[in-house]
PDB file of N, CA and C in Angstrom:
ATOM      1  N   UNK A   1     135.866  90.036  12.354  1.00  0.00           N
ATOM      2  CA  UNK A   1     137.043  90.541  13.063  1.00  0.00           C
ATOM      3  C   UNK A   1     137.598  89.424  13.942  1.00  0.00           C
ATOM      4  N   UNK A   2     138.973  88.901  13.576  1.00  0.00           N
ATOM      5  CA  UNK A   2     139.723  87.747  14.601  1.00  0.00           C
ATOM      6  C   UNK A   2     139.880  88.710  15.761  1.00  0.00           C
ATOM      7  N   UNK A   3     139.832  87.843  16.882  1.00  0.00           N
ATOM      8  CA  UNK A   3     140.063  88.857  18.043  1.00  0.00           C
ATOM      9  C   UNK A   3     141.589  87.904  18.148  1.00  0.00           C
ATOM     10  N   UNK A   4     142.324  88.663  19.500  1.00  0.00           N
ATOM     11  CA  UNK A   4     143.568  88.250  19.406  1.00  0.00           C
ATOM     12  C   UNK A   4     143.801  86.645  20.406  1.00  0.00           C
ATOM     13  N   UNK A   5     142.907  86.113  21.123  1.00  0.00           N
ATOM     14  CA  UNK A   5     142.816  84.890  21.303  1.00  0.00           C
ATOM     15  C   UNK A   5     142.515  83.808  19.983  1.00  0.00           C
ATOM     16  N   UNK A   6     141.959  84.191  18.983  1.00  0.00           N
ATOM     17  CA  UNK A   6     141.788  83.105  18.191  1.00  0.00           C
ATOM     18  C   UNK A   6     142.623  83.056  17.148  1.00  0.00           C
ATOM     19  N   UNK A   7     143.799  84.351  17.183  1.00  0.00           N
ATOM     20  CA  UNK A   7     144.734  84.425  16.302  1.00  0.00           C
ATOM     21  C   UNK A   7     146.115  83.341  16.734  1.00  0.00           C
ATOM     22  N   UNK A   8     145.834  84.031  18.546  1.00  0.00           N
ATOM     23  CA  UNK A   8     147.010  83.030  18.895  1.00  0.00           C
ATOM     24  C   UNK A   8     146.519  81.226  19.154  1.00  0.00           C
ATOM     25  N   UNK A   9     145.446  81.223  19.213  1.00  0.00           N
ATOM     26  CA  UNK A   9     145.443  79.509  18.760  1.00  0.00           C
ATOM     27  C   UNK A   9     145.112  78.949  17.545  1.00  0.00           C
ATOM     28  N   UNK A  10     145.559  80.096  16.001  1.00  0.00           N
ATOM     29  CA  UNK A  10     145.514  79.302  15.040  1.00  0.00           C
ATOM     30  C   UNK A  10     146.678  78.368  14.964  1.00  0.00           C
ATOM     31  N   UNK A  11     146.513  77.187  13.894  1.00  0.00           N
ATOM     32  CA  UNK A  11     147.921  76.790  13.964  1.00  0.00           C
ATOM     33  C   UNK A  11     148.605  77.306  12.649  1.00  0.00           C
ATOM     34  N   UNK A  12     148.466  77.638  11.852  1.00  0.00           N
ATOM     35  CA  UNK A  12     149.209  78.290  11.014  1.00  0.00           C
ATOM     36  C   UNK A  12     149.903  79.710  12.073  1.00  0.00           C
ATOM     37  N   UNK A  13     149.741  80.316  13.035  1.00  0.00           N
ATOM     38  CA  UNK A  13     150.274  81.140  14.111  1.00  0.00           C
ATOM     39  C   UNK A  13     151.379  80.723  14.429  1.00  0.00           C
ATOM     40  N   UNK A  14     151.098  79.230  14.608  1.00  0.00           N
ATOM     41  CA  UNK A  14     151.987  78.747  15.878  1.00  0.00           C
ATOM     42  C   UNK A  14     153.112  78.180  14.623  1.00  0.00           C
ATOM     43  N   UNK A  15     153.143  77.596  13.104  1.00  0.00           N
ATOM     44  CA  UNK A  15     153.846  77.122  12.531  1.00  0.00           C
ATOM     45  C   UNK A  15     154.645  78.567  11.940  1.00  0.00           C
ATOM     46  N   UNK A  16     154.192  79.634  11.712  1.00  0.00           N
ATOM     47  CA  UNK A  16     154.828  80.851  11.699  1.00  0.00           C
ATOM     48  C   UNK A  16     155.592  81.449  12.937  1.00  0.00           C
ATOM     49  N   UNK A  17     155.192  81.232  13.420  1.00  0.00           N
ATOM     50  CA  UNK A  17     156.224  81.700  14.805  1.00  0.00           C
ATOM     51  C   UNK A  17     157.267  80.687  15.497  1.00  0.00           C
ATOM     52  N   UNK A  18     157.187  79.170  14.770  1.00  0.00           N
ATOM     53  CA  UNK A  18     158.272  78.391  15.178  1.00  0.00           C
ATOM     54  C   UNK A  18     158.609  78.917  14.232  1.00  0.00           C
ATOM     55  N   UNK A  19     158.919  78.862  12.962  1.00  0.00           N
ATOM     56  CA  UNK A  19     159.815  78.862  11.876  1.00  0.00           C
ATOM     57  C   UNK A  19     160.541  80.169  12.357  1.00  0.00           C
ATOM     58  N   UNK A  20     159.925  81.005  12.321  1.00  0.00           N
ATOM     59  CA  UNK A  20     160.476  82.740  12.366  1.00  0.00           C
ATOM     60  C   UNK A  20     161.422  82.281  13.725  1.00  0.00           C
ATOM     61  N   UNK A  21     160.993  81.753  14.936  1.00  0.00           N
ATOM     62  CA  UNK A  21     161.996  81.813  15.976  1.00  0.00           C
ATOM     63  C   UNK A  21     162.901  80.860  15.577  1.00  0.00           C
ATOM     64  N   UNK A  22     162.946  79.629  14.879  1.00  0.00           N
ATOM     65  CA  UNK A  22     164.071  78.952  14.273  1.00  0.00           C
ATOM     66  C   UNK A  22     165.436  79.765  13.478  1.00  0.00           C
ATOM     67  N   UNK A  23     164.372  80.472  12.519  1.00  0.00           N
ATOM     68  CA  UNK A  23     165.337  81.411  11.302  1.00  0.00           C
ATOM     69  C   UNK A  23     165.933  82.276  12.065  1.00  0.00           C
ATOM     70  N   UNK A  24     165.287  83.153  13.566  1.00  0.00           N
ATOM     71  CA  UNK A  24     166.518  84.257  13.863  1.00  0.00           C
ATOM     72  C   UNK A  24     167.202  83.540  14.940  1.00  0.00           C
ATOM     73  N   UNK A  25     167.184  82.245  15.343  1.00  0.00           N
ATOM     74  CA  UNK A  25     168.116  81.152  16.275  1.00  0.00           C
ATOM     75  C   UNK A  25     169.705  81.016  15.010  1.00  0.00           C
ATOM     76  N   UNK A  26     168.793  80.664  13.840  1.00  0.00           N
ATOM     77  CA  UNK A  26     169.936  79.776  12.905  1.00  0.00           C
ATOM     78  C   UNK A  26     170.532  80.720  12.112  1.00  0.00           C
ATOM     79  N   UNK A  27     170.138  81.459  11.360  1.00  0.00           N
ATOM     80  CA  UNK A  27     170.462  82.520  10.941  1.00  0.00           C
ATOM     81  C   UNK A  27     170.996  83.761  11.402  1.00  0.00           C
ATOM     82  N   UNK A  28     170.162  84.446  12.750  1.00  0.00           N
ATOM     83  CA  UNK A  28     170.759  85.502  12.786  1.00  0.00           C
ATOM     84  C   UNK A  28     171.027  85.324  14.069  1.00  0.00           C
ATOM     85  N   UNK A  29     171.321  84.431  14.673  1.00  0.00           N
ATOM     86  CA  UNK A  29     171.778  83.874  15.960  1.00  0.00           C
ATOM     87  C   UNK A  29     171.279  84.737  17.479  1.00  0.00           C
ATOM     88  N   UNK A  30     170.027  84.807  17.350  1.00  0.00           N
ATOM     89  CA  UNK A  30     169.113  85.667  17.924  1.00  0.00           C
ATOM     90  C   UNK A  30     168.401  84.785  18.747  1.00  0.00           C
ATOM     91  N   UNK A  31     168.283  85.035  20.113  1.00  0.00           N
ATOM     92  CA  UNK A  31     166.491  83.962  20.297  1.00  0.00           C
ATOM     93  C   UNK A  31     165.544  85.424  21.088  1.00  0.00           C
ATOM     94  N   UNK A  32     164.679  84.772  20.378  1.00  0.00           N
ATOM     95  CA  UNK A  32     163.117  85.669  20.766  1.00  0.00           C
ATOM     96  C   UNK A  32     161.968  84.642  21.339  1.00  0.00           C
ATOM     97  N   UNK A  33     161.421  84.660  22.358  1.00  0.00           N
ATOM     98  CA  UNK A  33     160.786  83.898  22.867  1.00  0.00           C
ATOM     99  C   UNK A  33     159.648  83.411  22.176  1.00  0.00           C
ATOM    100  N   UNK A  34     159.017  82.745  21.901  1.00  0.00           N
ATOM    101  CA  UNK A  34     157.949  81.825  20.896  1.00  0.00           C
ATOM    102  C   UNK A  34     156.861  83.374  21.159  1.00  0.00           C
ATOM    103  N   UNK A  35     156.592  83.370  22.142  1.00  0.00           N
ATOM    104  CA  UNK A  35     154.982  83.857  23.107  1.00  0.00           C
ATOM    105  C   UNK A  35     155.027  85.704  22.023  1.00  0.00           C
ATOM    106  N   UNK A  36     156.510  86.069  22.319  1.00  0.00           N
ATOM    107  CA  UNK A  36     157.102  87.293  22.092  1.00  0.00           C
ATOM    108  C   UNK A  36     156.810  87.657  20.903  1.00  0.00           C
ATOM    109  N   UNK A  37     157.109  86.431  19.633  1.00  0.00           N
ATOM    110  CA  UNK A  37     156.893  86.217  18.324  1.00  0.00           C
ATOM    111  C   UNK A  37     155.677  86.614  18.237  1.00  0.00           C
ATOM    112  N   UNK A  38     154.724  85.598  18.413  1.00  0.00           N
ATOM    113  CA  UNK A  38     153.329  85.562  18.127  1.00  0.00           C
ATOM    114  C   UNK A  38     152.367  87.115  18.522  1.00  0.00           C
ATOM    115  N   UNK A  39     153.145  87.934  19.356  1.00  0.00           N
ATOM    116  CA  UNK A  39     152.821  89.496  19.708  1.00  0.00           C
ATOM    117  C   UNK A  39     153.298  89.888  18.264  1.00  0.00           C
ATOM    118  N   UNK A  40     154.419  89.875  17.877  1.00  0.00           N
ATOM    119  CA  UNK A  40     154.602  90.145  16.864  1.00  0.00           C
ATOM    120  C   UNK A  40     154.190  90.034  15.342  1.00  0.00           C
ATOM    121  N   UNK A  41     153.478  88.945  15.410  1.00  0.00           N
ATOM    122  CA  UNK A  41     152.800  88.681  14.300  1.00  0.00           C
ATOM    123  C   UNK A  41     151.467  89.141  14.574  1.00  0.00           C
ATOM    124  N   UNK A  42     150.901  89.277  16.144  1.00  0.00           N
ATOM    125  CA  UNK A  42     149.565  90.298  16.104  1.00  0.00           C
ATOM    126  C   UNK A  42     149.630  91.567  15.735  1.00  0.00           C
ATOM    127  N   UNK A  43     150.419  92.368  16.012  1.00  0.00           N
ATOM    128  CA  UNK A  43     151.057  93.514  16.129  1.00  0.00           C
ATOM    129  C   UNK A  43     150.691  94.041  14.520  1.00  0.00           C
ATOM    130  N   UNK A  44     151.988  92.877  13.902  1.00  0.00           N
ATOM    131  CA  UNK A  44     152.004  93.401  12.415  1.00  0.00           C
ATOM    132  C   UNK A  44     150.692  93.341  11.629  1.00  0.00           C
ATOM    133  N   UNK A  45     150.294  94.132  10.952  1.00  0.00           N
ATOM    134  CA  UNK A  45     148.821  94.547  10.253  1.00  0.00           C
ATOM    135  C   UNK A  45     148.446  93.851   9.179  1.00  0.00           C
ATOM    136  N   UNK A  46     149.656  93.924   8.608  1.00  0.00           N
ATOM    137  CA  UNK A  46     149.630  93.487   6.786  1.00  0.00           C
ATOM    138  C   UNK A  46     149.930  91.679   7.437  1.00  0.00           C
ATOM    139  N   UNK A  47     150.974  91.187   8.066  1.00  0.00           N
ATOM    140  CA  UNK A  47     150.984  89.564   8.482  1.00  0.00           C
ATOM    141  C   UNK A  47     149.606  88.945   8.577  1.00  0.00           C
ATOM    142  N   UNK A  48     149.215  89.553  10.100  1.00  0.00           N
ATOM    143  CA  UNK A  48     147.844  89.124  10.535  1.00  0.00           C
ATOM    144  C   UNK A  48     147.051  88.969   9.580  1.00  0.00           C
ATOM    145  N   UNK A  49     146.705  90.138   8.537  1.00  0.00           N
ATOM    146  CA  UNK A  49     145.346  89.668   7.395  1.00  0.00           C
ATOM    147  C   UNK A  49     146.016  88.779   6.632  1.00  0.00           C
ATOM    148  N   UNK A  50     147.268  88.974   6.474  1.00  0.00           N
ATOM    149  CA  UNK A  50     147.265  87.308   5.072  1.00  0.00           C
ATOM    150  C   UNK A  50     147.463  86.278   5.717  1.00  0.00           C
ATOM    151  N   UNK A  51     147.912  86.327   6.879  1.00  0.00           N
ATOM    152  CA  UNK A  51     147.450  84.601   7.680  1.00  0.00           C
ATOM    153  C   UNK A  51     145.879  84.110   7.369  1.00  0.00           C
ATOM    154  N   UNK A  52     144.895  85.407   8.119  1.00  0.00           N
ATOM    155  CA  UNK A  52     143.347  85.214   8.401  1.00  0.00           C
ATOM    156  C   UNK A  52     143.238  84.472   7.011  1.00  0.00           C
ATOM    157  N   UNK A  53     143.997  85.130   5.692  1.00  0.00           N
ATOM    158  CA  UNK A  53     143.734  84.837   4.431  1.00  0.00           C
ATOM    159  C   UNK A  53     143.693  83.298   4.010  1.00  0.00           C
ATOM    160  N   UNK A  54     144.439  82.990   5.062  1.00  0.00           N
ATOM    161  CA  UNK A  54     144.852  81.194   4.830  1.00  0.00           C
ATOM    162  C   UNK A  54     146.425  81.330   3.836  1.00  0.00           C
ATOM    163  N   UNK A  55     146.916  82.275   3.585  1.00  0.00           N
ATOM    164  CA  UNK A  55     148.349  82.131   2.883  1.00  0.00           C
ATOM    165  C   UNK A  55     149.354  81.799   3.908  1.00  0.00           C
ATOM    166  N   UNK A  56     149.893  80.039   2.737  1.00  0.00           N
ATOM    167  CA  UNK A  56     151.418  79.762   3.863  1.00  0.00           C
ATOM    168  C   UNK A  56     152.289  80.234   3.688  1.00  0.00           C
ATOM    169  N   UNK A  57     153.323  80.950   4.071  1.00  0.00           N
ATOM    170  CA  UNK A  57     154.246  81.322   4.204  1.00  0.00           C
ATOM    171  C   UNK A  57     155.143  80.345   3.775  1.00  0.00           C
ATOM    172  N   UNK A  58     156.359  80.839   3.075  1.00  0.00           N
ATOM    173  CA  UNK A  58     157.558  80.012   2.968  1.00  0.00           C
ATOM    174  C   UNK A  58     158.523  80.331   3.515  1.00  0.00           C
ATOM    175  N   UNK A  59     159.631  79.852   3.132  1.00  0.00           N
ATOM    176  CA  UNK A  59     160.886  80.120   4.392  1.00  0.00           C
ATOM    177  C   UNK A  59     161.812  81.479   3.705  1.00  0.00           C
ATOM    178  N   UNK A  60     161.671  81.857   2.629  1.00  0.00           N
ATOM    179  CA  UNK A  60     161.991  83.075   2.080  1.00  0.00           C
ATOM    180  C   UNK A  60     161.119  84.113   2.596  1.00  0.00           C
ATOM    181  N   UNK A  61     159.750  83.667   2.829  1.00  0.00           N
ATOM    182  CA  UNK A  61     159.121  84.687   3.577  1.00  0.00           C
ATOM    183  C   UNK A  61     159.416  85.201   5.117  1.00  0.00           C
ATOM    184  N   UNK A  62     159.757  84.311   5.405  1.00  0.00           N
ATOM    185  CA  UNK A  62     159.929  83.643   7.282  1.00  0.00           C
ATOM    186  C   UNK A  62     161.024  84.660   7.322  1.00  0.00           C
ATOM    187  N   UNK A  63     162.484  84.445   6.269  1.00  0.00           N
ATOM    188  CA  UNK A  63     163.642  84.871   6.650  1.00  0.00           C
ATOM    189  C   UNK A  63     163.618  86.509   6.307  1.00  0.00           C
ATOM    190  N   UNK A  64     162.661  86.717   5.790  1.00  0.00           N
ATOM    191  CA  UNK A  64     162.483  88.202   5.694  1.00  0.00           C
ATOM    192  C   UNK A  64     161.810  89.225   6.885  1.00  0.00           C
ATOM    193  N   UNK A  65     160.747  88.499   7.423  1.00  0.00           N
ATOM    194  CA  UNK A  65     160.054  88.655   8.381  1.00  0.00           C
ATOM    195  C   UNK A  65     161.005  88.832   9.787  1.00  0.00           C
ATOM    196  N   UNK A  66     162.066  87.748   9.637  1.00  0.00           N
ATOM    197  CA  UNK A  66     162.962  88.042  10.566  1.00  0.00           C
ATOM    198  C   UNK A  66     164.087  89.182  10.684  1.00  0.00           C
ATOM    199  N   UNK A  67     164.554  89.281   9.490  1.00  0.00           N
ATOM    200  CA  UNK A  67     165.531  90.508   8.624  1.00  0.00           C
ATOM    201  C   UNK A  67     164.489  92.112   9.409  1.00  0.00           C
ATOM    202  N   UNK A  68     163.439  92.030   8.975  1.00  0.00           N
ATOM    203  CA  UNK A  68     162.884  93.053   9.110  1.00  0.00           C
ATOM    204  C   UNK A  68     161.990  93.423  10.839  1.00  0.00           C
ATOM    205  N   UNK A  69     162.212  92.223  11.337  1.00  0.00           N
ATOM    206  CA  UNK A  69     161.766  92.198  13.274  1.00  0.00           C
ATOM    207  C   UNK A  69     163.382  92.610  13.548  1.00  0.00           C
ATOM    208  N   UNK A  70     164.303  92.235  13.289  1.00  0.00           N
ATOM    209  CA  UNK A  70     165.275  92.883  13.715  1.00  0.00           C
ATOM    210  C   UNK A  70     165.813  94.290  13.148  1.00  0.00           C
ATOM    211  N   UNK A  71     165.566  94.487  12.228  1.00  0.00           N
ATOM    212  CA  UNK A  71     165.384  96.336  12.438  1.00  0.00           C
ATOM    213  C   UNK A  71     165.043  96.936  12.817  1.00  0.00           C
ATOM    214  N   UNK A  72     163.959  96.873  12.608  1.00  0.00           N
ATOM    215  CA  UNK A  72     162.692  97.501  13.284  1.00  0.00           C
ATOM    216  C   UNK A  72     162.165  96.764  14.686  1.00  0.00           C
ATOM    217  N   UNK A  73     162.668  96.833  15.451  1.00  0.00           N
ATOM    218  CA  UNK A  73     162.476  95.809  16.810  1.00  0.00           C
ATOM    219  C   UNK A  73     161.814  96.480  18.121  1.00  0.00           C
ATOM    220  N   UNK A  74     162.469  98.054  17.947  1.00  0.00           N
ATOM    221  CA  UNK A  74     161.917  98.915  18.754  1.00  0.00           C
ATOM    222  C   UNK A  74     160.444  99.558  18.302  1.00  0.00           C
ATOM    223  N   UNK A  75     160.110  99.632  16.973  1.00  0.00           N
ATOM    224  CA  UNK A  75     158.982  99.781  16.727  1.00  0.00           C
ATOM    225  C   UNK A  75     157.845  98.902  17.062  1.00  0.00           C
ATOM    226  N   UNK A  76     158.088  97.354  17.408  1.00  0.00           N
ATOM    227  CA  UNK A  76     157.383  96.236  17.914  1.00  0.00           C
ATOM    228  C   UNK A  76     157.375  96.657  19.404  1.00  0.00           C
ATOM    229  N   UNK A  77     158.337  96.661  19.903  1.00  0.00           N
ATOM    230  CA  UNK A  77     158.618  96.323  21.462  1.00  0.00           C
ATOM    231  C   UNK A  77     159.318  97.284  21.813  1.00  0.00           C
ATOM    232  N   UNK A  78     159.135  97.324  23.347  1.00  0.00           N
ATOM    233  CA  UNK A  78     159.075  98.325  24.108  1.00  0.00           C
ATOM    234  C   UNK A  78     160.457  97.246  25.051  1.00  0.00           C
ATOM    235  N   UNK A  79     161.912  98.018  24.808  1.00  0.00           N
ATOM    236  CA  UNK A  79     163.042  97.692  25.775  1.00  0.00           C
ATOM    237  C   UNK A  79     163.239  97.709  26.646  1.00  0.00           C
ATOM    238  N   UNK A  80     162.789  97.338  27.703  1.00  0.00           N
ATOM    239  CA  UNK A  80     163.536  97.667  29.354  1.00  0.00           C
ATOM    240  C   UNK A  80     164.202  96.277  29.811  1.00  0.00           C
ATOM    241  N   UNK A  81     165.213  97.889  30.571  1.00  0.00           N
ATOM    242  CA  UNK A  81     166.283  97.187  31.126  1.00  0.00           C
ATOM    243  C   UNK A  81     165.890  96.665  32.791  1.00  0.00           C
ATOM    244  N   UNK A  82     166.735  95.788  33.500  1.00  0.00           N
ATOM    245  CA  UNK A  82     166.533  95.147  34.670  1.00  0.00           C
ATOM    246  C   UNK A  82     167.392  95.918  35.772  1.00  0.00           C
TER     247      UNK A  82
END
């Protein structure tokens, strides 16, 4: 069982969560904070095991991952306002 400290200092983590915060910067003209991402990729169930798996991701994957954090955004995260 990865606990969630050794997920967030893999580096395949950290090269998935730049790309993904690149793709919804460039693409969907979004920014999500790096830290924010990487919750997000703990979060998600099915991500987390095929990382552990050692599978790289490509950028068709990345841009989907992003397509689908922005739909579903409230199901990740919890909105409050200031």
């Amino acid at each position: 069982m990865i606990t969630k400290k050794s997920f967030t200092t893999d580096p395949e983590v950290y090269r998935v969560a730049s790309e993904l915060q690149s793709c919804l910067k460039i693409c969907h003209k979004t920014y999500i904070g790096w830290m924010v991402l990487v919750n997000y990729l703990w979060k998600n169930e099915e991500v987390r095991s095929i990382i552990q798996r050692g599978h790289r991701y490509n950028m068709e994957e990345i841009s989907k991952f992003a397509k689908n954090l922005l739909e579903n955004f409230t199901i990740y995260f919890e909105v409050r306002l200031k």
